[in-house]
Protein backbone atom coordinates (compact mmCIF):
# COMPACT_ATOMS: atom_id res chain seq x y z
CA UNK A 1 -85.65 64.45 -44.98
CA UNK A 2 -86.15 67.56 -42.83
CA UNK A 3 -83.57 68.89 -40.11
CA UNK A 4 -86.38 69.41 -37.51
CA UNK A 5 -85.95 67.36 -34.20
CA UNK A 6 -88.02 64.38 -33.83
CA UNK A 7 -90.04 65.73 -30.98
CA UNK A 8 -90.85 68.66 -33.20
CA UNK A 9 -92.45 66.15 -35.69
CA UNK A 10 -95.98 65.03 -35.57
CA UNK A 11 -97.77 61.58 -36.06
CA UNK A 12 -97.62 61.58 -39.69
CA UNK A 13 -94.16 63.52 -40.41
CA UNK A 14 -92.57 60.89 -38.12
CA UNK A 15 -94.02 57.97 -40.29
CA UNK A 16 -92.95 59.98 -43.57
CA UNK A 17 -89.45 60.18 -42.18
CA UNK A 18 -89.03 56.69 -41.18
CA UNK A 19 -89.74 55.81 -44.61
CA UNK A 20 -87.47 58.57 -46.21
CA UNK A 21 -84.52 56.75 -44.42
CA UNK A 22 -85.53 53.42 -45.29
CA UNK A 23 -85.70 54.12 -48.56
CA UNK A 24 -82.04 56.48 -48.23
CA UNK A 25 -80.64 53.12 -46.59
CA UNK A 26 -81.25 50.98 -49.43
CA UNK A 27 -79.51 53.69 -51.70
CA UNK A 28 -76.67 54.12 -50.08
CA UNK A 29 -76.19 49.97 -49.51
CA UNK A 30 -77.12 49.65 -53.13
CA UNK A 31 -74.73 52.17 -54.20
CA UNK A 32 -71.58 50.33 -51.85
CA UNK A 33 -72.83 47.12 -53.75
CA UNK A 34 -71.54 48.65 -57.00
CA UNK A 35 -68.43 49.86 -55.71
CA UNK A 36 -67.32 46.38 -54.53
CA UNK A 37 -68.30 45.40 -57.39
CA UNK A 38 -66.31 47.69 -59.30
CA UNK A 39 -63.43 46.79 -56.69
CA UNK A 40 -63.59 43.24 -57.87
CA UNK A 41 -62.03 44.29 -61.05
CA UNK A 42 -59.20 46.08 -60.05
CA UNK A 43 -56.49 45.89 -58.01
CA UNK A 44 -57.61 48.30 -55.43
CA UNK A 45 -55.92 46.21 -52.65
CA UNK A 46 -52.74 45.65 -53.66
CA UNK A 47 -49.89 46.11 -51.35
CA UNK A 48 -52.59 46.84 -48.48
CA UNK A 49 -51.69 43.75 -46.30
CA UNK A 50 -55.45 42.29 -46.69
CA UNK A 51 -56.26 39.26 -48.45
CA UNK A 52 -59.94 40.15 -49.88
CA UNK A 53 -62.17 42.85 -49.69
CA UNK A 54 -63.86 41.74 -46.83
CA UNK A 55 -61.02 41.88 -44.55
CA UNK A 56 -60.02 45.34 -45.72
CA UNK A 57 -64.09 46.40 -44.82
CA UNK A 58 -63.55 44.63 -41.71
CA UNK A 59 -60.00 46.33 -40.89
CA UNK A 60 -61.17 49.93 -41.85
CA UNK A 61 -64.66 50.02 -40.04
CA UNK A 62 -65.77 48.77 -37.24
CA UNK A 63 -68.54 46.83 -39.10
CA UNK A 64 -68.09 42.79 -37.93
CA UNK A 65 -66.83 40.50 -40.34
CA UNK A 66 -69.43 38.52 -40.91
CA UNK A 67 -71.77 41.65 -41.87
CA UNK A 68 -68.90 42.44 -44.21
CA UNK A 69 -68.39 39.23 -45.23
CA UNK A 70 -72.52 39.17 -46.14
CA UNK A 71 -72.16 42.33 -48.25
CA UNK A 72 -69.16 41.41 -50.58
CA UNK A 73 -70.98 38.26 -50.34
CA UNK A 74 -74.12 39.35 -51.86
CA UNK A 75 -71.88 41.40 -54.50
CA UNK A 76 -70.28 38.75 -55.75
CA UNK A 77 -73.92 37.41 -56.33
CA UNK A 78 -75.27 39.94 -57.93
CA UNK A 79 -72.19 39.85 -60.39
CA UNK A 80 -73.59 36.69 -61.57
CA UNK A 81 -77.69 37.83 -61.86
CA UNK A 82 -77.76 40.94 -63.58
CA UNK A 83 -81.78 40.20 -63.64
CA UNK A 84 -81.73 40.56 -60.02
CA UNK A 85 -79.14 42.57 -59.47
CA UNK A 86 -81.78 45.55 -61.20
CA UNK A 87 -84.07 44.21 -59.03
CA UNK A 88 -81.83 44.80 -56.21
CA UNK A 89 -80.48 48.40 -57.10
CA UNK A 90 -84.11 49.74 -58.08
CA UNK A 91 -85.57 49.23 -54.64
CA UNK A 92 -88.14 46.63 -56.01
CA UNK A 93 -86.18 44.11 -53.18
CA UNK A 94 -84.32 44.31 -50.22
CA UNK A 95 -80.68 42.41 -49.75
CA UNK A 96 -81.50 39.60 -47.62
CA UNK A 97 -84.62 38.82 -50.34
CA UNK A 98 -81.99 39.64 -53.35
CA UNK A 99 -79.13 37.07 -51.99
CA UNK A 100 -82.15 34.70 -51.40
CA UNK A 101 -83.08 34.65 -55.36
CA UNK A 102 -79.56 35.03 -56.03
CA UNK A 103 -78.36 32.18 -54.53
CA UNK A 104 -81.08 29.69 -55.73
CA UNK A 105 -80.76 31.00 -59.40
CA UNK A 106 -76.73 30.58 -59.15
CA UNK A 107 -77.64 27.21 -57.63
CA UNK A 108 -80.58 25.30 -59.03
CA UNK A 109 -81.93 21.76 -59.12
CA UNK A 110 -79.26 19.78 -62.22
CA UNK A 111 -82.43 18.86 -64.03
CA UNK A 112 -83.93 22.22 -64.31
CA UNK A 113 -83.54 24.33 -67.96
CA UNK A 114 -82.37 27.63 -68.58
CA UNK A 115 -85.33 28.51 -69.40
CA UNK A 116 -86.85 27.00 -66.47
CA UNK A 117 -84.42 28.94 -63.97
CA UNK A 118 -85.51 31.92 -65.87
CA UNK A 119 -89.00 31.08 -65.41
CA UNK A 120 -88.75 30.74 -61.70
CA UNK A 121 -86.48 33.72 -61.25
CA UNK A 122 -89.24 35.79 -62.68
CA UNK A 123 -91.58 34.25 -59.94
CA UNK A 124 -89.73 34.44 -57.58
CA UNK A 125 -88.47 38.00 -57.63
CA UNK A 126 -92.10 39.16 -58.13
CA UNK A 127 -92.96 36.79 -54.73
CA UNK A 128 -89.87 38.90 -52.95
CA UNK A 129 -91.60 42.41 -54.00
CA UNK A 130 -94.47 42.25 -52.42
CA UNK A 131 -94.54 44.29 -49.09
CA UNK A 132 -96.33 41.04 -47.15
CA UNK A 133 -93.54 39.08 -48.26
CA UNK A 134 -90.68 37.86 -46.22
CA UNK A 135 -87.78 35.75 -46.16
CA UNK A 136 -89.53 32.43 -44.71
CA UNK A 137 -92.46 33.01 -47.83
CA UNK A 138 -89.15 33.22 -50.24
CA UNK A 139 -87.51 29.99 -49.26
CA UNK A 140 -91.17 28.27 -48.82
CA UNK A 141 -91.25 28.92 -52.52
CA UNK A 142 -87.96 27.67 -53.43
CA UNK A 143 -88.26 24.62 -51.79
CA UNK A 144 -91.80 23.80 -53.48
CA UNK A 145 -89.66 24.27 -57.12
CA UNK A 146 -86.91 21.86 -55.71
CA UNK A 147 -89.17 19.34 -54.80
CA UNK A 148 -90.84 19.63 -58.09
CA UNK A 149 -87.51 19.78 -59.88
CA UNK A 150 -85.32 18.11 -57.52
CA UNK A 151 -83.98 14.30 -57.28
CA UNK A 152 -81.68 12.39 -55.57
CA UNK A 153 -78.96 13.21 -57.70
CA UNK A 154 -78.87 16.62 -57.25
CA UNK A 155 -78.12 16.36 -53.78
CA UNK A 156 -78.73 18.06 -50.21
CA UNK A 157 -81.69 21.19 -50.72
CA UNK A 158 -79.52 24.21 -49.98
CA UNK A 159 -81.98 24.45 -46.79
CA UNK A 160 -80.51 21.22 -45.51
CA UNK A 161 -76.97 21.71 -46.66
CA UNK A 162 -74.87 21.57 -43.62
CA UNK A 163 -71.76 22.52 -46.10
CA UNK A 164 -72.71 26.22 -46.33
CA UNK A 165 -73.42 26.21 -42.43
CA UNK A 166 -71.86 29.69 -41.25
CA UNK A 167 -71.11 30.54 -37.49
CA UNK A 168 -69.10 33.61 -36.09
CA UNK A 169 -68.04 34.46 -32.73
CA UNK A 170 -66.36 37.30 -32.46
CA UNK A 171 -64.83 39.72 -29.83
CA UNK A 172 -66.91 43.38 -29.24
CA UNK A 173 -66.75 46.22 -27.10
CA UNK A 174 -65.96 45.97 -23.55
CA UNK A 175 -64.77 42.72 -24.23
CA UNK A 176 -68.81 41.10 -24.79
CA UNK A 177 -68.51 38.45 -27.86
CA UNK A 178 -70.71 39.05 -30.94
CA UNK A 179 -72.51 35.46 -31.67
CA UNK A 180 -73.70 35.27 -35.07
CA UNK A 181 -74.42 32.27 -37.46
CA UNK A 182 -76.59 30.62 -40.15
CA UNK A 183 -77.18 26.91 -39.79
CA UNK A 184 -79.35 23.98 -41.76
CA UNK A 185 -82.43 23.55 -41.14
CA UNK A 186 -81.93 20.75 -39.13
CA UNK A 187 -79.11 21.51 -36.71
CA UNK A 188 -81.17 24.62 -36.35
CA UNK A 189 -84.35 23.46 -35.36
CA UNK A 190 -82.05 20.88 -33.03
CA UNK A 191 -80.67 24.37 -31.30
CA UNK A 192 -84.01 25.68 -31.26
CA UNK A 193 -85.66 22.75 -29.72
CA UNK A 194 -82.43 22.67 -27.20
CA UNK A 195 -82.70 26.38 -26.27
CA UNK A 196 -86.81 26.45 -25.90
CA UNK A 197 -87.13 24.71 -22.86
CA UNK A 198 -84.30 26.57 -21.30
CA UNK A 199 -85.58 30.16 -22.36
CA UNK A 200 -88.90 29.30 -20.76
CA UNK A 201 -90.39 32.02 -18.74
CA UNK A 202 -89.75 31.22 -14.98
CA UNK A 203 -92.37 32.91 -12.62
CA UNK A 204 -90.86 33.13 -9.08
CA UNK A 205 -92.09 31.12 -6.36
CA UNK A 206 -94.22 33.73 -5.41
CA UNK A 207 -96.09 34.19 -8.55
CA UNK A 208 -93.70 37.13 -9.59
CA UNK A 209 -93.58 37.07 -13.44
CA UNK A 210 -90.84 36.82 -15.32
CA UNK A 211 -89.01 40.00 -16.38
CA UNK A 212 -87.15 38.75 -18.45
CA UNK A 213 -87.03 39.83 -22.56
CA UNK A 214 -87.36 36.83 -24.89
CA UNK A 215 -83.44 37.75 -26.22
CA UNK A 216 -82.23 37.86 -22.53
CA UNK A 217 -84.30 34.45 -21.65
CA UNK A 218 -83.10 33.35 -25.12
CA UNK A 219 -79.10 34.48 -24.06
CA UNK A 220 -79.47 33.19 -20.79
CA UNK A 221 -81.16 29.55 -21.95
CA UNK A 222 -77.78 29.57 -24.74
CA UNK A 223 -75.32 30.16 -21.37
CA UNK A 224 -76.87 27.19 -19.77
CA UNK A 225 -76.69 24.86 -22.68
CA UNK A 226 -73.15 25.42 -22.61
CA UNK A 227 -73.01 25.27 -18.90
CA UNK A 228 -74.45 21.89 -19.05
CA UNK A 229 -71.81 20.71 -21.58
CA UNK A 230 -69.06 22.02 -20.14
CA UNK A 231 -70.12 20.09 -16.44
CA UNK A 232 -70.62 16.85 -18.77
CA UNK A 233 -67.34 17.04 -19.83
CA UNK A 234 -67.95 15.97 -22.97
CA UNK A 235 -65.73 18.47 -24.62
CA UNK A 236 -62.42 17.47 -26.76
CA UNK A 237 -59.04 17.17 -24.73
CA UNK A 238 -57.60 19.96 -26.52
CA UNK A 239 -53.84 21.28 -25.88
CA UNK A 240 -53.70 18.69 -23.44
CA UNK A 241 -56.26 19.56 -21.50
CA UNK A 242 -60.34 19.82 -21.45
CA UNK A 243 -61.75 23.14 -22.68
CA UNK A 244 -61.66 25.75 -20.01
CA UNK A 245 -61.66 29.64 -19.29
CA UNK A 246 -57.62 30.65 -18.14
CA UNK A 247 -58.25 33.69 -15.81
CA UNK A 248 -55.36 35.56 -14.78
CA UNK A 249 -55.21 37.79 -11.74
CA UNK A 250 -52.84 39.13 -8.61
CA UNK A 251 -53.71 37.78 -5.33
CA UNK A 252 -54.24 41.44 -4.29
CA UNK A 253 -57.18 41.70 -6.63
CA UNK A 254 -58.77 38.67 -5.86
CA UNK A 255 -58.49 38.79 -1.81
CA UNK A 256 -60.21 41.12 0.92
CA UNK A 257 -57.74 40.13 3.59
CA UNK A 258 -55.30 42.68 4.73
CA UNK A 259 -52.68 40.16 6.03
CA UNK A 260 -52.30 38.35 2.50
CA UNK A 261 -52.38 41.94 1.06
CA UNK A 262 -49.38 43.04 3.35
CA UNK A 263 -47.69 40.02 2.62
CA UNK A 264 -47.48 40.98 -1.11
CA UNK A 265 -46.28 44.79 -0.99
CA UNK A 266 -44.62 44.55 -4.23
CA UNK A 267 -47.54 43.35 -5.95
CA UNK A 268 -49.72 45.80 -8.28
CA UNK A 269 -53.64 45.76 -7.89
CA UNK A 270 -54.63 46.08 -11.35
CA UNK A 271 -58.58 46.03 -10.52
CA UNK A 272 -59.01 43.68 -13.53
CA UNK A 273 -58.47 39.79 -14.26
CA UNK A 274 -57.68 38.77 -17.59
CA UNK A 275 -58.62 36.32 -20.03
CA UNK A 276 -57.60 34.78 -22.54
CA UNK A 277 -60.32 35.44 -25.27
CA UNK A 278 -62.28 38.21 -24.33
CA UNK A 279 -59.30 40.34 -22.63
CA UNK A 280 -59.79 42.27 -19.10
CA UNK A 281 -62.72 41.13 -17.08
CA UNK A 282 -64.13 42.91 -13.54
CA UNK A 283 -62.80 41.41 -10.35
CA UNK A 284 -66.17 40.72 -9.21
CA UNK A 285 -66.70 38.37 -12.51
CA UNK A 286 -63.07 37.05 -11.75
CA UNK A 287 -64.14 35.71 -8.09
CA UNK A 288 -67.46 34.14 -9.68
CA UNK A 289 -66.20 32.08 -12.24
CA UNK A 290 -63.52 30.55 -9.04
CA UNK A 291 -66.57 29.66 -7.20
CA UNK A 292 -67.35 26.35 -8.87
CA UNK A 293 -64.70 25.72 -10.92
CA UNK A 294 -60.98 23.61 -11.19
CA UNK A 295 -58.20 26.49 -9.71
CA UNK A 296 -54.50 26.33 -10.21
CA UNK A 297 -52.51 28.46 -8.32
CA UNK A 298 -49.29 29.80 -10.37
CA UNK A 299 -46.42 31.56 -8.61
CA UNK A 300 -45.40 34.67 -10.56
CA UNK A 301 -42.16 36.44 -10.08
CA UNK A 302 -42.21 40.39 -10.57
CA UNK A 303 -41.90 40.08 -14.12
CA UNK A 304 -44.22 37.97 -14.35
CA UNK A 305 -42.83 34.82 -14.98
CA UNK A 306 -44.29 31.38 -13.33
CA UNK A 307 -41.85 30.42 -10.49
CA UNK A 308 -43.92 26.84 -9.29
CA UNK A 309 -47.39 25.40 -9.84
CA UNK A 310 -49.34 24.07 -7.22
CA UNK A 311 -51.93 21.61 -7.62
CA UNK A 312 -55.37 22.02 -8.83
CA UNK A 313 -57.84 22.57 -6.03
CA UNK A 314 -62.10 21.71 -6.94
CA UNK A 315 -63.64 23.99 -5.28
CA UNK A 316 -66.98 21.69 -4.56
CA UNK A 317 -66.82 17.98 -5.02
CA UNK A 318 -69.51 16.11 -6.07
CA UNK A 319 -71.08 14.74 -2.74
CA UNK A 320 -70.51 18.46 -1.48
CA UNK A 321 -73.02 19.69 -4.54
CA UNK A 322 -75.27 16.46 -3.25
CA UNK A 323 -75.73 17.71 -0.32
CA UNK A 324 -76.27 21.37 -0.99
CA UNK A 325 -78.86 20.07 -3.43
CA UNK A 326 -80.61 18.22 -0.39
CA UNK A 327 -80.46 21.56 1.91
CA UNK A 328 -81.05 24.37 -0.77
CA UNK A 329 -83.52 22.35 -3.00
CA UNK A 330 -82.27 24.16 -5.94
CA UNK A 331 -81.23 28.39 -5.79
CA UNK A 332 -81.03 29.13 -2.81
CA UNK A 333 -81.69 33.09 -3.34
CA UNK A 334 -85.28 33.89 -1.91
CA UNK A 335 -88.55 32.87 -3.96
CA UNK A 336 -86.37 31.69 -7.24
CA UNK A 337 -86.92 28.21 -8.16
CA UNK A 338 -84.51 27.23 -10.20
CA UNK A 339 -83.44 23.80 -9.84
CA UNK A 340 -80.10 22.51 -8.31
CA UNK A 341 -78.99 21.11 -11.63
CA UNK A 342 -79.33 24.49 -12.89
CA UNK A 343 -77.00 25.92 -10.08
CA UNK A 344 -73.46 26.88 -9.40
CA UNK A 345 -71.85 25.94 -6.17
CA UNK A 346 -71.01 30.01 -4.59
CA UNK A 347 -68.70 30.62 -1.46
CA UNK A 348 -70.17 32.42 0.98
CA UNK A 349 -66.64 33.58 2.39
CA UNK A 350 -64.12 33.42 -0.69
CA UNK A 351 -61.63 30.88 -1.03
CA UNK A 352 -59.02 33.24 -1.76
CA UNK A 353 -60.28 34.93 1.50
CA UNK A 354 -59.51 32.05 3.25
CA UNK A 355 -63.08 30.51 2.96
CA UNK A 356 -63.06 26.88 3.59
CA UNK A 357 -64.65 24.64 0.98
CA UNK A 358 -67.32 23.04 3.19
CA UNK A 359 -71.20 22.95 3.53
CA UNK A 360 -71.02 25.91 5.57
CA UNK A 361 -69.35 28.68 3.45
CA UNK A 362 -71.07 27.06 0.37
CA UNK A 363 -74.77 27.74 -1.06
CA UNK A 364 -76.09 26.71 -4.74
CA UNK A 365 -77.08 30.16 -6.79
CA UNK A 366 -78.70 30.15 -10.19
CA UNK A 367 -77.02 32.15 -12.69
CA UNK A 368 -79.14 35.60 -12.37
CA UNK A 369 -78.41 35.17 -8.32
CA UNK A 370 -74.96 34.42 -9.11
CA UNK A 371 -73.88 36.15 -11.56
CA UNK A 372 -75.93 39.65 -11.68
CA UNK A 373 -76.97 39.49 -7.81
CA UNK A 374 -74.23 38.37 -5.45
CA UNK A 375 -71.13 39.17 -7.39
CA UNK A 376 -72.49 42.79 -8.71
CA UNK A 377 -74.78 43.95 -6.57
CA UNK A 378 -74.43 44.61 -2.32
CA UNK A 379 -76.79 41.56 -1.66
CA UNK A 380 -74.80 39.34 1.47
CA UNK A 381 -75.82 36.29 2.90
CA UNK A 382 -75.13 34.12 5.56
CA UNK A 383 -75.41 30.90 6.63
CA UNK A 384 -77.96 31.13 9.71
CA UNK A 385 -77.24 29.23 13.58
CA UNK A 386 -79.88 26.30 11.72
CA UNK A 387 -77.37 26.22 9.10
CA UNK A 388 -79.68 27.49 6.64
CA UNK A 389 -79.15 30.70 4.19
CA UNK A 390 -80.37 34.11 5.58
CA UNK A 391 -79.63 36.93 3.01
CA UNK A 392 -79.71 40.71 3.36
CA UNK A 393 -80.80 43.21 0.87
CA UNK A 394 -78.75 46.30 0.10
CA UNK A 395 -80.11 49.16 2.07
CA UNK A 396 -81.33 50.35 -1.99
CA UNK A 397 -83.92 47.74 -1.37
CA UNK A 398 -84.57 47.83 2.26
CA UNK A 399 -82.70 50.67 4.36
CA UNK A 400 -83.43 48.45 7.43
CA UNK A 401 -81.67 45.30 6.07
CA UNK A 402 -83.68 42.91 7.43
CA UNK A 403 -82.59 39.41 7.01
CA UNK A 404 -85.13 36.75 4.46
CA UNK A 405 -84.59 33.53 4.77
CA UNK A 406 -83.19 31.54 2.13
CA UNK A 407 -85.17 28.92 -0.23
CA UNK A 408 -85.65 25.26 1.51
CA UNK A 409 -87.14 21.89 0.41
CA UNK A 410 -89.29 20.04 3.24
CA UNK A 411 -86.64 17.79 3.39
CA UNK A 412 -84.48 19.99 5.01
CA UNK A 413 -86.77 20.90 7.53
């Protein structure tokens, strides 16, 4: 590998590179596969505070769990398959391919030989070394030898074994949550199916296509799934109560009045709402999640410790979002056409401003408009003397601000 800088490097050095670290990647992950390995066998942790080696990875770096968790994984495989563990450390295969083989040769159909799995170890890591091959071609081959070797007896196919299912979700940088996860075949073509629909491309009204990446359409049609299960209510009471986000903030943060400000002189102004899971959130994202949602208002003395609870306030009632479904038609954010069921009910004037809960201060906003627009961005809007929407643009988008009517359906013509 040379020390030049990459603009220095032509067509064919850059290619040549690439490949020099690919190849200097599998070395060095080859080379930390032996020395868990060797860690298995002595008592490296001891008096460390961790539990397994995976933890300790986990603790020291700040490599996620489950990718540590997949490495000491895959060495604990490789333990057990010398075969393709020299498969593995000469570069003939890569990890995911080498855990693949592993796996099925540490698990095989009851009715198969020894010198069957042999047999079909031998095909299979020649399958994984070919440079067309991938993962899907690996596990299209092991299922063809369990259905030829396979019965009843021996139970689920390890494709459809909803016993090994896997799924992390775990805290990241600026408080963002890392989703990852590996699921049977059939809960995962379920999710699939679930998400495609929802990750659609969405052209605007206009014709405007749809910006949008496949992982951010993918992201945003996984926010909505769990949108619409958490407005089912279908989740388990848990605690008590049904799952929901706890945010915590000062009234100073969360109003724009002066008068409520003055009235709380001894109260700080962080600049940051907190919750539970994910730690400090913006005050922006604070105010968006209390548009639509259940609030409880909890009296705090100055240290902090609840002095009454009021009652629990919905911010839009049902025949409220009825309504706003019959005058918006869906978002109500110029040319989008997402539909109403899609929507969040968004105060117009905050509630913590003083912003009554009526069909007035209230408009339905997609999540993009909601979220990423209205909260985050200097977009306004209004609701017009025909009681319609009328929004206008930050002066980054027009410097003469000129009001655009909001989306309507005929029927609120």
């Amino acid at each position: 590998m040379g020390s030049r800088d990459a603009w220095q490097l032509d067509g064919e050095d850059l290619k040549s590179e690439v490949l020099d670290l690919v190849r200097a990647r599998h070395e060095l992950q080859s080379r930390m596969v032996l020395l868990i390995v060797e860690m298995f066998s002595r008592e490296v942790l001891g008096g460390k505070g961790f539990r397994a080696i995976a933890q300790w990875l986990h603790g020291s770096t700040n490599l996620e769990i489950g990718e540590c968790s997949l490495l000491v994984g895959l060495a604990r495989l490789l333990m057990l398959e010398p075969v393709v563990a020299d498969a593995f450390h000469r570069g003939v295969i890569d990890a995911l391919k080498a855990r693949q083989v592993a796996s099925f040769c540490q698990h095989p159909p009851k009715n198969m030989t020894l010198a069957d799995v042999d047999k079909a170890r031998g095909i299979l890591l020649s399958l994984a070394s070919k440079n067309i091959a991938d993962c899907d071609a690996v596990r299209a081959a092991i299922r063809r030898i369990e259905k030829q070797y396979g019965n009843r007896e021996d139970g689920v196919p390890v494709g459809e074994d909803s016993e090994r299912n896997e799924f992390y979700a775990s805290k990241g940088l600026y408080g963002r949550v890392t989703v990852k996860g590996d699921l049977d075949a059939v809960n995962g073509a379920r999710l699939i199916t679930l998400l495609s629909s929802l990750s659609a491309p969405t052209p605007e009204k206009d014709g405007v296509k749809d910006t949008r990446t496949p992982a951010l359409r993918r992201a945003d049609g996984f926010c909505e799934l769990l949108r619409r299960y958490e407005r089912a209510g279908l989740g388990p009471i848990e605690g008590g109560v049904k799952p929901h986000i706890t945010v915590t903030a000062s009234a100073k943060d969360m109003t724009d009045l002066k008068v409520l400000k003055d009235l709380l002189p001894s109260t700080d102004e962080l600049g940051f709402a907190w919750t539970d899971w994910v730690g400090p959130i913006s005050i922006d994202t604070a105010r968006m999640l209390a548009c639509d949602c259940t609030v409880t208002r909890i009296l705090l003395d100055e240290n902090g410790v609840p002095l009454d609870c009021g009652k629990e306030a919905r911010t839009a009632t049902v025949p409220q979002r009825r309504a706003l479904a019959v005058r918006d038609g869906g978002c109500a954010f110029p040319g989008c056409g997402t539909p109403s069921g899609w929507c969040d009910a968004h105060h117009i004037v905050h509630w913590n401003d003083g912003g009554p809960t009526d069909l007035d201060n209230l408009i339905l906003l997609c999540g993009h408009h909601h979220h990423r627009t209205l909260h985050h961005t200097e977009w306004r809007v209004e609701i017009g003397p025909d009681r319609k929407t009328v929004f206008y643009p930050p002066m980054s988008v027009d410097p003469h601000q000129h009001p655009i009517g909001g989306n309507s359906p005929p029927t609120a013509a």
